[in-house]
PDB file of N, CA and C in Angstrom:
ATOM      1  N   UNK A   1      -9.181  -4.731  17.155  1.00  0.00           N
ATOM      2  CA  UNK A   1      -9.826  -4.609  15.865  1.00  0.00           C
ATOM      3  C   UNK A   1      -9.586  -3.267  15.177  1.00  0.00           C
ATOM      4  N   UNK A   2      -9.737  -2.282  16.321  1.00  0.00           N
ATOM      5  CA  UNK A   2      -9.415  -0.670  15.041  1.00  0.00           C
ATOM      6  C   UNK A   2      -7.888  -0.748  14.904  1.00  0.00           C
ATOM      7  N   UNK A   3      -6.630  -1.838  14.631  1.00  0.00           N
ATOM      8  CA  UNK A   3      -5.559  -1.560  14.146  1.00  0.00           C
ATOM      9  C   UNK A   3      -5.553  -2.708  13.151  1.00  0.00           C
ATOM     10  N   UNK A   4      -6.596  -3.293  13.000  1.00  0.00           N
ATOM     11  CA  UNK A   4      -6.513  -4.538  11.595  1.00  0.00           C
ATOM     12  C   UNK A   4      -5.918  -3.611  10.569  1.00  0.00           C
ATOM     13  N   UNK A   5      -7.085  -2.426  10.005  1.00  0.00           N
ATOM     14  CA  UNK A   5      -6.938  -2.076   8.520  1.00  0.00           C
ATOM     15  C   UNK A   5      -5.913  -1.312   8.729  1.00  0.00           C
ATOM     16  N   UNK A   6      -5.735  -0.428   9.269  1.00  0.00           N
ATOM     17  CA  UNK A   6      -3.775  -0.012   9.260  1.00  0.00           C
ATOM     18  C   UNK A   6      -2.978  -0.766   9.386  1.00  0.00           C
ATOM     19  N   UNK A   7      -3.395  -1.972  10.111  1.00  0.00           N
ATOM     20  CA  UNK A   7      -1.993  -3.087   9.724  1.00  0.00           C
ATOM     21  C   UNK A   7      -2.059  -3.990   8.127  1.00  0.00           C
ATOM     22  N   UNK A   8      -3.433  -3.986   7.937  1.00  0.00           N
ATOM     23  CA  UNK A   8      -3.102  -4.575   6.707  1.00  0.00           C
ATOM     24  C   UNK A   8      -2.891  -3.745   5.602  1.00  0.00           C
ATOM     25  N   UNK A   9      -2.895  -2.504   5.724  1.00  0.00           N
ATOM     26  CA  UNK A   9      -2.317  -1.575   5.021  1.00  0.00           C
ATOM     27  C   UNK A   9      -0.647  -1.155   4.752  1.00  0.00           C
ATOM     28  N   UNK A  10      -0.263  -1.214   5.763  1.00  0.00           N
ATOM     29  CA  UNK A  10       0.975  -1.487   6.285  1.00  0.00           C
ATOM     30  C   UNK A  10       1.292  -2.943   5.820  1.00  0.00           C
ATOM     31  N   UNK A  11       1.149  -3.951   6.054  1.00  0.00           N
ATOM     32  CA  UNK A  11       1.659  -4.799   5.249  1.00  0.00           C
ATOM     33  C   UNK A  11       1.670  -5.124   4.194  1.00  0.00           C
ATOM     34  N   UNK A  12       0.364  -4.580   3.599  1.00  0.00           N
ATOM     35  CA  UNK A  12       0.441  -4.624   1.555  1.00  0.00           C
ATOM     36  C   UNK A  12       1.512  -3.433   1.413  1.00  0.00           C
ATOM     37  N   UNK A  13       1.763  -3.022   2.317  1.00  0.00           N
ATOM     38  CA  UNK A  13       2.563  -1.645   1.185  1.00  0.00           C
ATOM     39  C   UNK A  13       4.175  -2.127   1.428  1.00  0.00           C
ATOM     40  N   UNK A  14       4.493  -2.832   2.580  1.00  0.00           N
ATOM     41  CA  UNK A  14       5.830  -3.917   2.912  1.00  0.00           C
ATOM     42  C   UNK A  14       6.338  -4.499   1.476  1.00  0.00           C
ATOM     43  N   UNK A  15       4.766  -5.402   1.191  1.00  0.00           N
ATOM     44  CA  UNK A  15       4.795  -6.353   0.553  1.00  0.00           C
ATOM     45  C   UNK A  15       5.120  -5.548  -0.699  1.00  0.00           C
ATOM     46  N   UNK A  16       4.659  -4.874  -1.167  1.00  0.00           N
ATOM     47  CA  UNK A  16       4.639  -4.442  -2.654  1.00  0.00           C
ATOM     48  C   UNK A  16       6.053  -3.529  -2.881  1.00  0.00           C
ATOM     49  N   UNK A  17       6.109  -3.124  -1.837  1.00  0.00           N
ATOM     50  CA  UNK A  17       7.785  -2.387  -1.639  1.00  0.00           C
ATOM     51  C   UNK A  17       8.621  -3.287  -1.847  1.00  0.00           C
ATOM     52  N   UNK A  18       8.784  -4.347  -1.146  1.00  0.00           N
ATOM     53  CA  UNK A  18      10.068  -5.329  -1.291  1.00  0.00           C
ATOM     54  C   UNK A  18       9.928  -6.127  -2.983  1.00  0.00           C
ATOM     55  N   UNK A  19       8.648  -6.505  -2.904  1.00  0.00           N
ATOM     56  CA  UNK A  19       8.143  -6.848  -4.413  1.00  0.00           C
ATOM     57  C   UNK A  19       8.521  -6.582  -5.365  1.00  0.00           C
ATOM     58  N   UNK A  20       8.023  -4.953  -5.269  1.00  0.00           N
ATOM     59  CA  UNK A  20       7.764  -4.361  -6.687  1.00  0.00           C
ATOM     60  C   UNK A  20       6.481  -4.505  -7.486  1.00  0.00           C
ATOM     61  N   UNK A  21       5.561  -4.763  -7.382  1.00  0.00           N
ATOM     62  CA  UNK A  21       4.620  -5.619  -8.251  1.00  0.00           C
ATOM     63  C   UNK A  21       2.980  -4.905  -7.161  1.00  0.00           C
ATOM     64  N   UNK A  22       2.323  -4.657  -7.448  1.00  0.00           N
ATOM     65  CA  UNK A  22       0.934  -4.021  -6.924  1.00  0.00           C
ATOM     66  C   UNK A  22      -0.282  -5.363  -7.019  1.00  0.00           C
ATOM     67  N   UNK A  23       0.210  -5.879  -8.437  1.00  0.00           N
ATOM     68  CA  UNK A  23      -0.970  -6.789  -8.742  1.00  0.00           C
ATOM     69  C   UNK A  23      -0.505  -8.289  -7.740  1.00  0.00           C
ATOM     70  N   UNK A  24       0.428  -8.742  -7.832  1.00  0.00           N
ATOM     71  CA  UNK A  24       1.246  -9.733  -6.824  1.00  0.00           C
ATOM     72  C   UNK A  24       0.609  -9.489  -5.031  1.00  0.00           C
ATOM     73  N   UNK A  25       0.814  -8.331  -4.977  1.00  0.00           N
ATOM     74  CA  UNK A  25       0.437  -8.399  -3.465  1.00  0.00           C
ATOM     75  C   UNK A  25      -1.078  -8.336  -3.493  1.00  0.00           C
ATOM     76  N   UNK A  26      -2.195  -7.725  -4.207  1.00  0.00           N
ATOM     77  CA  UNK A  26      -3.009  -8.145  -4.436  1.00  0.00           C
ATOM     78  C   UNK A  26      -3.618  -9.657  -4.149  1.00  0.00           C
ATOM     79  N   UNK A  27      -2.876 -10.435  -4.995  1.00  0.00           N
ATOM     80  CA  UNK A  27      -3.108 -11.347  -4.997  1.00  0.00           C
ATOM     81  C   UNK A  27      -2.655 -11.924  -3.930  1.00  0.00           C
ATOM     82  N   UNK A  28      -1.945 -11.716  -2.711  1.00  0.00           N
ATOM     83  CA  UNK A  28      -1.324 -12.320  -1.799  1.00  0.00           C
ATOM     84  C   UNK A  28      -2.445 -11.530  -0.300  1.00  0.00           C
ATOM     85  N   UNK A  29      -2.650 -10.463  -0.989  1.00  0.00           N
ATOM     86  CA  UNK A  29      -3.164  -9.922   0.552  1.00  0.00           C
ATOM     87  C   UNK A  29      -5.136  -9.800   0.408  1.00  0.00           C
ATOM     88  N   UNK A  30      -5.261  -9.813  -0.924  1.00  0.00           N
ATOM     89  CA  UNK A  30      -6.909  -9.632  -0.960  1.00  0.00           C
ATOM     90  C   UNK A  30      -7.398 -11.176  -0.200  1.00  0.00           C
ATOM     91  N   UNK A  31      -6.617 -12.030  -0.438  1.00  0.00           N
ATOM     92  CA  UNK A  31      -7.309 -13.662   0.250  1.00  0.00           C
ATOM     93  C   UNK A  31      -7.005 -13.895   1.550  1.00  0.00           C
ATOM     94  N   UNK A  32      -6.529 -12.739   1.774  1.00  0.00           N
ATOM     95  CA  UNK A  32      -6.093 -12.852   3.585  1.00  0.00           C
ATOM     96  C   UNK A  32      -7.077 -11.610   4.320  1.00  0.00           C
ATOM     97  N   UNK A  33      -7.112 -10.522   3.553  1.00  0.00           N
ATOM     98  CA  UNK A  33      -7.773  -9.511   3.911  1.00  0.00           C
ATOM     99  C   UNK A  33      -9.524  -9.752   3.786  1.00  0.00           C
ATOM    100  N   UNK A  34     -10.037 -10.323   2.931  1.00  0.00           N
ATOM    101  CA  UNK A  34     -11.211 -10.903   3.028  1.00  0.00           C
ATOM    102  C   UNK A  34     -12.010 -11.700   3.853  1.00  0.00           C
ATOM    103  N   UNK A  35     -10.993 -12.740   4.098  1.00  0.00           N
ATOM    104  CA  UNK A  35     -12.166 -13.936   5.433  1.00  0.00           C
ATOM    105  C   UNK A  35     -11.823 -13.464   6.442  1.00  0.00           C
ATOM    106  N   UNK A  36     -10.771 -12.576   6.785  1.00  0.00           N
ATOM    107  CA  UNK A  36     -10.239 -11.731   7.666  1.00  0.00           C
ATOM    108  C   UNK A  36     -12.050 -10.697   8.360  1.00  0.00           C
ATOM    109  N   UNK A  37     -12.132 -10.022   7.357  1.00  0.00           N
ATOM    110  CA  UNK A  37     -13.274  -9.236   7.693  1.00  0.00           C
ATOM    111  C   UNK A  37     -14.263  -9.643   7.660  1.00  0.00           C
ATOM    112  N   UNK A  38     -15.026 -10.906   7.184  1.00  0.00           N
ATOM    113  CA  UNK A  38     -15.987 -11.888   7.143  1.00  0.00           C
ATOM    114  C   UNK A  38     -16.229 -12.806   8.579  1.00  0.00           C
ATOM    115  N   UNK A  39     -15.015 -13.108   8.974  1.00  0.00           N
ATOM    116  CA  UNK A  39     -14.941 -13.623  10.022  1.00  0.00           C
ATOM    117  C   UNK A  39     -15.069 -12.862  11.477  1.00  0.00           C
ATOM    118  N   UNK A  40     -14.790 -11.537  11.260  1.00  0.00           N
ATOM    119  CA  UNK A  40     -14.615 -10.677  12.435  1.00  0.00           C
ATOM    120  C   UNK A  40     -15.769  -9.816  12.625  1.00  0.00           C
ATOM    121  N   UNK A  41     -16.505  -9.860  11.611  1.00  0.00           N
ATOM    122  CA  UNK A  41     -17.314  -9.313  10.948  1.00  0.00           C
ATOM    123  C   UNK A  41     -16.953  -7.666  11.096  1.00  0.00           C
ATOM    124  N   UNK A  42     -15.847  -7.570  10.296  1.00  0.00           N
ATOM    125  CA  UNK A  42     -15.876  -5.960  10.135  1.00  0.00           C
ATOM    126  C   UNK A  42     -15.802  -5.712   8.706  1.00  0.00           C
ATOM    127  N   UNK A  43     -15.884  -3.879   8.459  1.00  0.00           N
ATOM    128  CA  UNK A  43     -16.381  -3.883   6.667  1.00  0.00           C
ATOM    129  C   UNK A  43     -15.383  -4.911   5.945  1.00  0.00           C
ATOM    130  N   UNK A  44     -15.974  -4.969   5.181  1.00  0.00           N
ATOM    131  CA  UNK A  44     -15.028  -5.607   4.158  1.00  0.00           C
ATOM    132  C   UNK A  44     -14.567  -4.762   3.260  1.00  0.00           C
ATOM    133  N   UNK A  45     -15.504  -3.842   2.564  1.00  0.00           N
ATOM    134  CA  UNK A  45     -14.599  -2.543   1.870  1.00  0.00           C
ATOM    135  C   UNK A  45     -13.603  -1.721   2.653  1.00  0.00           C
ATOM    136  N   UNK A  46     -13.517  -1.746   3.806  1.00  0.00           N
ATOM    137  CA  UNK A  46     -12.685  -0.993   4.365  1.00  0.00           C
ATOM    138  C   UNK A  46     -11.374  -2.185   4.455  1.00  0.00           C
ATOM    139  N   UNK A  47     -11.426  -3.792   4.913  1.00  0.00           N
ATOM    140  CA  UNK A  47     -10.254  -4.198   4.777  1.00  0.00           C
ATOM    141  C   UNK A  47      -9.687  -4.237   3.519  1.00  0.00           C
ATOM    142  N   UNK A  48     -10.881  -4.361   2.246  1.00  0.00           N
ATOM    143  CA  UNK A  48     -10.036  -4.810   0.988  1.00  0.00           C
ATOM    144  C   UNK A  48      -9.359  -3.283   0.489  1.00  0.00           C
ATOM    145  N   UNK A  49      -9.629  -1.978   0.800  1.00  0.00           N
ATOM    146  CA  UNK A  49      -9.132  -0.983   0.381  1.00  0.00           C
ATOM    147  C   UNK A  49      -7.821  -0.753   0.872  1.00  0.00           C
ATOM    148  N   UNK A  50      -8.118  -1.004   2.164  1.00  0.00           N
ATOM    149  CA  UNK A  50      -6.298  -1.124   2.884  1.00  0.00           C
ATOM    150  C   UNK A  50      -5.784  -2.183   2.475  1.00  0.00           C
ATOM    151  N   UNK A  51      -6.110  -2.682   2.117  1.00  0.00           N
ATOM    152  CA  UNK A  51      -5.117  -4.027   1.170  1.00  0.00           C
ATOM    153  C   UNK A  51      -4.490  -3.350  -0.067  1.00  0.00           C
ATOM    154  N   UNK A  52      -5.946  -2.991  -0.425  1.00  0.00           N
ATOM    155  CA  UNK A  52      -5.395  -2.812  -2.230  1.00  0.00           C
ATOM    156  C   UNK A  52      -4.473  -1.602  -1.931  1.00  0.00           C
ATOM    157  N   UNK A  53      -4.665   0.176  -1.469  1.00  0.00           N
ATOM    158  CA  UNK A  53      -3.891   0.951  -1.333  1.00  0.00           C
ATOM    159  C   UNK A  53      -2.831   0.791  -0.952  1.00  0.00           C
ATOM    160  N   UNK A  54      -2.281   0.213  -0.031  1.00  0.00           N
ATOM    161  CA  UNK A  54      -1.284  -0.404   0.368  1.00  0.00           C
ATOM    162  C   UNK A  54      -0.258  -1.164  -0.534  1.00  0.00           C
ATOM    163  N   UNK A  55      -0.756  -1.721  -1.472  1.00  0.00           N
ATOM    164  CA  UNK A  55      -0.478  -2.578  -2.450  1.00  0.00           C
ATOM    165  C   UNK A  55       0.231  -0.734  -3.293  1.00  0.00           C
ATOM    166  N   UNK A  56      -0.600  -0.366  -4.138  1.00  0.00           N
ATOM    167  CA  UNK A  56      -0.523   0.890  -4.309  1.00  0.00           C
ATOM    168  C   UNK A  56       0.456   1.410  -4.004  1.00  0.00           C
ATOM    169  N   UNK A  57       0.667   1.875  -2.859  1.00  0.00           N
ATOM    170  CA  UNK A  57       1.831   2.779  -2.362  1.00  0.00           C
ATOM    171  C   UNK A  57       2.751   1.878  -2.677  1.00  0.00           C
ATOM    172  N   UNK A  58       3.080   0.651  -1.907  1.00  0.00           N
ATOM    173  CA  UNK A  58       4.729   0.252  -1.839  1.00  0.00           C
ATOM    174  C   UNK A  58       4.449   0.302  -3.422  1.00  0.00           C
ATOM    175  N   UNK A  59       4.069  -0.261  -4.247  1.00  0.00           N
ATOM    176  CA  UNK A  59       4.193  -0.354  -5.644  1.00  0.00           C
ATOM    177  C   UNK A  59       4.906   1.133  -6.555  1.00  0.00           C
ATOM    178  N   UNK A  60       4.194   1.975  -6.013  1.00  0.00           N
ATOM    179  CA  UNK A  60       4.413   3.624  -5.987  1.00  0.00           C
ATOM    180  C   UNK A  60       6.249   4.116  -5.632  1.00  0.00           C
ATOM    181  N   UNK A  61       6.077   3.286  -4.645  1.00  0.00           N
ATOM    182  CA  UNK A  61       7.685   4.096  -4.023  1.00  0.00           C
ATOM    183  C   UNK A  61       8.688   3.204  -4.579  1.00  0.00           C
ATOM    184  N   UNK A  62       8.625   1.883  -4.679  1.00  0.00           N
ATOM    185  CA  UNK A  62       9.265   1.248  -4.861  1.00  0.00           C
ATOM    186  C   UNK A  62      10.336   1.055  -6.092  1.00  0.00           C
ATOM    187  N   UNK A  63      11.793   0.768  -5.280  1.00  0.00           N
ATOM    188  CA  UNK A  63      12.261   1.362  -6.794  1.00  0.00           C
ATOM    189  C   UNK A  63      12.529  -0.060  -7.903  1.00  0.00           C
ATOM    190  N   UNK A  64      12.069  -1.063  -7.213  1.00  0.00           N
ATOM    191  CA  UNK A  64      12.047  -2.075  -8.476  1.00  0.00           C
ATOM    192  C   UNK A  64      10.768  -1.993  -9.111  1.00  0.00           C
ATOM    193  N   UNK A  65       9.889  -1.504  -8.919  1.00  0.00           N
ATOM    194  CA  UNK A  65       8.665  -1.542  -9.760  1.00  0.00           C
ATOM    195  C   UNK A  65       9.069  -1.112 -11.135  1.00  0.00           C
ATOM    196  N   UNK A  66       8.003  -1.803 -12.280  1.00  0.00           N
ATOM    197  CA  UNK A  66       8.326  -1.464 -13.278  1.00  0.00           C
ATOM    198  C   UNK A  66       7.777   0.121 -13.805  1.00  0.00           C
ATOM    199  N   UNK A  67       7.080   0.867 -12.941  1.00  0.00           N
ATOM    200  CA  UNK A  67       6.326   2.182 -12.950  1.00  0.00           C
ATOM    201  C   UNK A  67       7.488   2.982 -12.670  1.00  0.00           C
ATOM    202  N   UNK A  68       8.025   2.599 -11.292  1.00  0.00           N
ATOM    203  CA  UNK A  68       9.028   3.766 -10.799  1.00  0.00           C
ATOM    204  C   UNK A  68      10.533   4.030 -12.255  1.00  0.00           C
ATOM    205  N   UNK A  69      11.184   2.958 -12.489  1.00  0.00           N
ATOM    206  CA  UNK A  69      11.927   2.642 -13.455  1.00  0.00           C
ATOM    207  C   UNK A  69      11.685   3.383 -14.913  1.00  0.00           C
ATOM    208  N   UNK A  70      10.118   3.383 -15.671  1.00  0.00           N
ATOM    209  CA  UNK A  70       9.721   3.929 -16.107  1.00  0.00           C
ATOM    210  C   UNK A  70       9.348   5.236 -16.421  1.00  0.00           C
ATOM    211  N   UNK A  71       9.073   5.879 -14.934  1.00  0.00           N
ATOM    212  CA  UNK A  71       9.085   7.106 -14.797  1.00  0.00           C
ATOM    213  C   UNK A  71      10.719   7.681 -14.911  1.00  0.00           C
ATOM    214  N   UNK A  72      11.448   6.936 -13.774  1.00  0.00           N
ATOM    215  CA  UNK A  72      12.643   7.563 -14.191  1.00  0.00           C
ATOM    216  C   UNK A  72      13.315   7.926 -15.515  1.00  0.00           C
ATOM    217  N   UNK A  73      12.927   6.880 -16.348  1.00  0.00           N
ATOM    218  CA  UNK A  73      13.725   6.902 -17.676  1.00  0.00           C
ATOM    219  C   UNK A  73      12.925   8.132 -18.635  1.00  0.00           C
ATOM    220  N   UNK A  74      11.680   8.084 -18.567  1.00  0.00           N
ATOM    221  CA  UNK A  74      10.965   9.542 -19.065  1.00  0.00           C
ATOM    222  C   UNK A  74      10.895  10.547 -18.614  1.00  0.00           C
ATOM    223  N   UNK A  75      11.410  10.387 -17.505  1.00  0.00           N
ATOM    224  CA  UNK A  75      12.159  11.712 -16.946  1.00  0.00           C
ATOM    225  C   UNK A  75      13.690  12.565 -17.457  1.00  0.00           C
ATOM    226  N   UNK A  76      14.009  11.434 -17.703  1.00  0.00           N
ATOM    227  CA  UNK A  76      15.783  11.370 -18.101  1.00  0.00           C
ATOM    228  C   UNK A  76      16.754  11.777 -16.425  1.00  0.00           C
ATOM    229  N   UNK A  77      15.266  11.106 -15.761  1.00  0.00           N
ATOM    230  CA  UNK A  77      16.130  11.505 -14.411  1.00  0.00           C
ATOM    231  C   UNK A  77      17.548   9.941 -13.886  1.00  0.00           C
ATOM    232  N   UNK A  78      18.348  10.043 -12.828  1.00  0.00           N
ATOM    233  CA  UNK A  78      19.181   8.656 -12.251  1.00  0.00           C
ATOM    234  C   UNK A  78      18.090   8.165 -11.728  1.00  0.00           C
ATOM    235  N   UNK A  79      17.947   6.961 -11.908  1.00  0.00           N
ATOM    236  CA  UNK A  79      16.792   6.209 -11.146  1.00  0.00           C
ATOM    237  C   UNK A  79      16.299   6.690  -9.713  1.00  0.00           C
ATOM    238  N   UNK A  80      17.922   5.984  -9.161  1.00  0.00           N
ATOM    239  CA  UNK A  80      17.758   5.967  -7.587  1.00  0.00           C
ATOM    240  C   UNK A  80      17.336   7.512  -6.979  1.00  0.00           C
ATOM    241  N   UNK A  81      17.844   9.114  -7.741  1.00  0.00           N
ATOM    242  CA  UNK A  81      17.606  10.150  -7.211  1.00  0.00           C
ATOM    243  C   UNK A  81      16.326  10.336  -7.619  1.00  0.00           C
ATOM    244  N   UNK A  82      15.167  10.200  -8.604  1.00  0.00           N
ATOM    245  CA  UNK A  82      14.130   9.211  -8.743  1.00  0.00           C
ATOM    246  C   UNK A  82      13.094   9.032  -7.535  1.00  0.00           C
ATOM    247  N   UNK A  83      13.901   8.058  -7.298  1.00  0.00           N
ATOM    248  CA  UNK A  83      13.287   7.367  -6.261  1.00  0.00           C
ATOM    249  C   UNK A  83      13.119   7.795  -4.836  1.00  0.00           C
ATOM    250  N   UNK A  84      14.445   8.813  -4.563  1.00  0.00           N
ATOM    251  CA  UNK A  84      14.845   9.498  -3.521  1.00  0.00           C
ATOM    252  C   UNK A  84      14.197  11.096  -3.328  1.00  0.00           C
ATOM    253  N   UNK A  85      13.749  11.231  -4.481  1.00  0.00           N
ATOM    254  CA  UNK A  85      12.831  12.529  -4.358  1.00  0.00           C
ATOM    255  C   UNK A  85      11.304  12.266  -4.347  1.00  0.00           C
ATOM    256  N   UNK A  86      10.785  10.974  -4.677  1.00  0.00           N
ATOM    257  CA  UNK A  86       9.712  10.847  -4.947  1.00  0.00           C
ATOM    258  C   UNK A  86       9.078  10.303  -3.129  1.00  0.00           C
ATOM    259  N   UNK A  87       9.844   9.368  -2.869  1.00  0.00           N
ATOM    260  CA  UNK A  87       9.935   8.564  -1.520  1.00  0.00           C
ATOM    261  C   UNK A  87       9.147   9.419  -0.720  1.00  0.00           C
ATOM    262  N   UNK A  88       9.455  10.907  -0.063  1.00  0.00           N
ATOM    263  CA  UNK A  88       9.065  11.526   0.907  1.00  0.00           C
ATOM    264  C   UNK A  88       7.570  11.801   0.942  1.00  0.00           C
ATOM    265  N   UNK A  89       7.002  12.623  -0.454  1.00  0.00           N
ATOM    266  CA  UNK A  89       5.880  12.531  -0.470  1.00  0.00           C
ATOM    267  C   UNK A  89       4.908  11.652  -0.823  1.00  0.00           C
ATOM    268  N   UNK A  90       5.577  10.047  -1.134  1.00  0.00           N
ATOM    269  CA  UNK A  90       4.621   9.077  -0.842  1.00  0.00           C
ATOM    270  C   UNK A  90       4.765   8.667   0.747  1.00  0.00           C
ATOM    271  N   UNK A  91       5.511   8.565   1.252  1.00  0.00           N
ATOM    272  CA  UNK A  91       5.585   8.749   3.017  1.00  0.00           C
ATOM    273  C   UNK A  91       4.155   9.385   3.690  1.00  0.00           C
ATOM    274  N   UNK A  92       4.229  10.576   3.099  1.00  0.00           N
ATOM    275  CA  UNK A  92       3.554  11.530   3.568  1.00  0.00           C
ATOM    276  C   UNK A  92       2.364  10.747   3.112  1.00  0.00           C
ATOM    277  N   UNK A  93       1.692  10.641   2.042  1.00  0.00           N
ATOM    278  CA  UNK A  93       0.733  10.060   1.848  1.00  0.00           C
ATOM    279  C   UNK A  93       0.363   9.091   2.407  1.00  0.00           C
ATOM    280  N   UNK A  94       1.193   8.025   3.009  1.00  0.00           N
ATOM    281  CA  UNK A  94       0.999   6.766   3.251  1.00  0.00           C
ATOM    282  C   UNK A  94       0.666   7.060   4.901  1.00  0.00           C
ATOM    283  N   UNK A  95       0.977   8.274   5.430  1.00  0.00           N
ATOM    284  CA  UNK A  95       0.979   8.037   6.896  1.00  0.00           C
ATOM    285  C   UNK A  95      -0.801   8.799   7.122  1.00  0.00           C
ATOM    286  N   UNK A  96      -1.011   9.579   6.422  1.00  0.00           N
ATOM    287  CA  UNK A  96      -2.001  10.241   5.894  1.00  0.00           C
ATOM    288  C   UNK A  96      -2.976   9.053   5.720  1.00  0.00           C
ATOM    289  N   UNK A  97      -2.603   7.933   5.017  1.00  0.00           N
ATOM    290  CA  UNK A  97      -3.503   6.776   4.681  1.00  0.00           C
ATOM    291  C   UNK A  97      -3.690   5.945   6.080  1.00  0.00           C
ATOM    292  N   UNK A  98      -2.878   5.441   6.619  1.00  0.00           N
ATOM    293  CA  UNK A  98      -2.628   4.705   8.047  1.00  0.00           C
ATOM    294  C   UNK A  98      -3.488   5.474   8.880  1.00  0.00           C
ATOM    295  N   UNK A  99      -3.583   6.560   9.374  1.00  0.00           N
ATOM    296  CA  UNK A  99      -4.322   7.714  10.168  1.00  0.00           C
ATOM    297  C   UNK A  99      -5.642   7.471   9.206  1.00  0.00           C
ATOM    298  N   UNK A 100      -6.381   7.521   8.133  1.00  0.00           N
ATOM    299  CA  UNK A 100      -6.923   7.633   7.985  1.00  0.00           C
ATOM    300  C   UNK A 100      -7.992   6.116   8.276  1.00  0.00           C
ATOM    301  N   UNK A 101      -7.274   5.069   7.899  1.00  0.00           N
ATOM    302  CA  UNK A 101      -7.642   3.865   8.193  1.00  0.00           C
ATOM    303  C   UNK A 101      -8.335   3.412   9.797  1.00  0.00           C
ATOM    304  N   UNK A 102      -6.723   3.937  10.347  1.00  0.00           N
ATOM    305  CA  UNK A 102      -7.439   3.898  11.480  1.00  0.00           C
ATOM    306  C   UNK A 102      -8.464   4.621  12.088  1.00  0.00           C
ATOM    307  N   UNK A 103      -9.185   5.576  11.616  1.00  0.00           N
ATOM    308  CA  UNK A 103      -9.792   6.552  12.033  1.00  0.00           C
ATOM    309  C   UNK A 103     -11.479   6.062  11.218  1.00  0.00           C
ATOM    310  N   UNK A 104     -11.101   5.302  10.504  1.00  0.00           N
ATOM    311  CA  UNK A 104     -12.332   4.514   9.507  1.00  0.00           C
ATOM    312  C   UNK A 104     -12.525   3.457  10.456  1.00  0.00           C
ATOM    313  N   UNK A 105     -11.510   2.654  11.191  1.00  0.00           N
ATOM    314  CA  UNK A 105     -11.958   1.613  12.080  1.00  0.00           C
ATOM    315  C   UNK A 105     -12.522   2.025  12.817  1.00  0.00           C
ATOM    316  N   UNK A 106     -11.645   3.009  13.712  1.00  0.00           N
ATOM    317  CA  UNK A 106     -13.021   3.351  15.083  1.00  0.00           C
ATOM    318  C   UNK A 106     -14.094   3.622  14.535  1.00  0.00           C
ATOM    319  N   UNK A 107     -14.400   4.287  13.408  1.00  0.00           N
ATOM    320  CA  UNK A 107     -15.666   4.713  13.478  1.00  0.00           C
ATOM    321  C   UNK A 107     -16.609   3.621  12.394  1.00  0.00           C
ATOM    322  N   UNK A 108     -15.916   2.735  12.257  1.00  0.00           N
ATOM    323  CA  UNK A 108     -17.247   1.240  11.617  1.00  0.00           C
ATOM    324  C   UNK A 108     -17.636   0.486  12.817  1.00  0.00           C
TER     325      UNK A 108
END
């Protein structure tokens, strides 16, 4: 049970990475992440946040999103170098998030 919400964190952020799309995985991971924690009976704000953040990040790094693309072009930066400078410190964040998740499980 204390590796649910880092895994479902980890998989919204899969999902939204390969995606592109934040609101899509949303919608794919809040109906899994819900009876999920209802059923197990663990928080439920804590699974739906690692859902949604997760969602978040890959959405964040990702270079088909329509955010990342966006930024690049108001940048007047190349997409992909973009994407390649931005990548590390959402990493960092995201592992920061995983550690933190899990560290919210043990202690619910």
């Amino acid at each position: 049970e204390p590796l649910l919400a880092p895994l479902v964190f980890l998989v919204s952020a899969f999902i939204a990475f390969s995606v592109g799309s934040s609101w899509g995985t949303f919608a794919i991971m809040i109906p899994i992440a819900i009876p999920i924690a209802t059923t197990l009976g663990l928080p439920m704000p804590l699974l739906l946040g690692a859902a949604i953040s997760g969602a978040i990040f890959g959405d964040h790094a990702s270079p088909i999103s329509d955010t990342t693309v966006v930024a690049s072009m108001a940048s007047a930066t190349d997409h992909i170098d973009h994407v390649r400078t931005q990548l590390p410190y959402a990493l960092v964040a995201a592992a920061f998030a995983t550690a933190g998740f899990l560290i919210a499980s043990l202690l619910a």
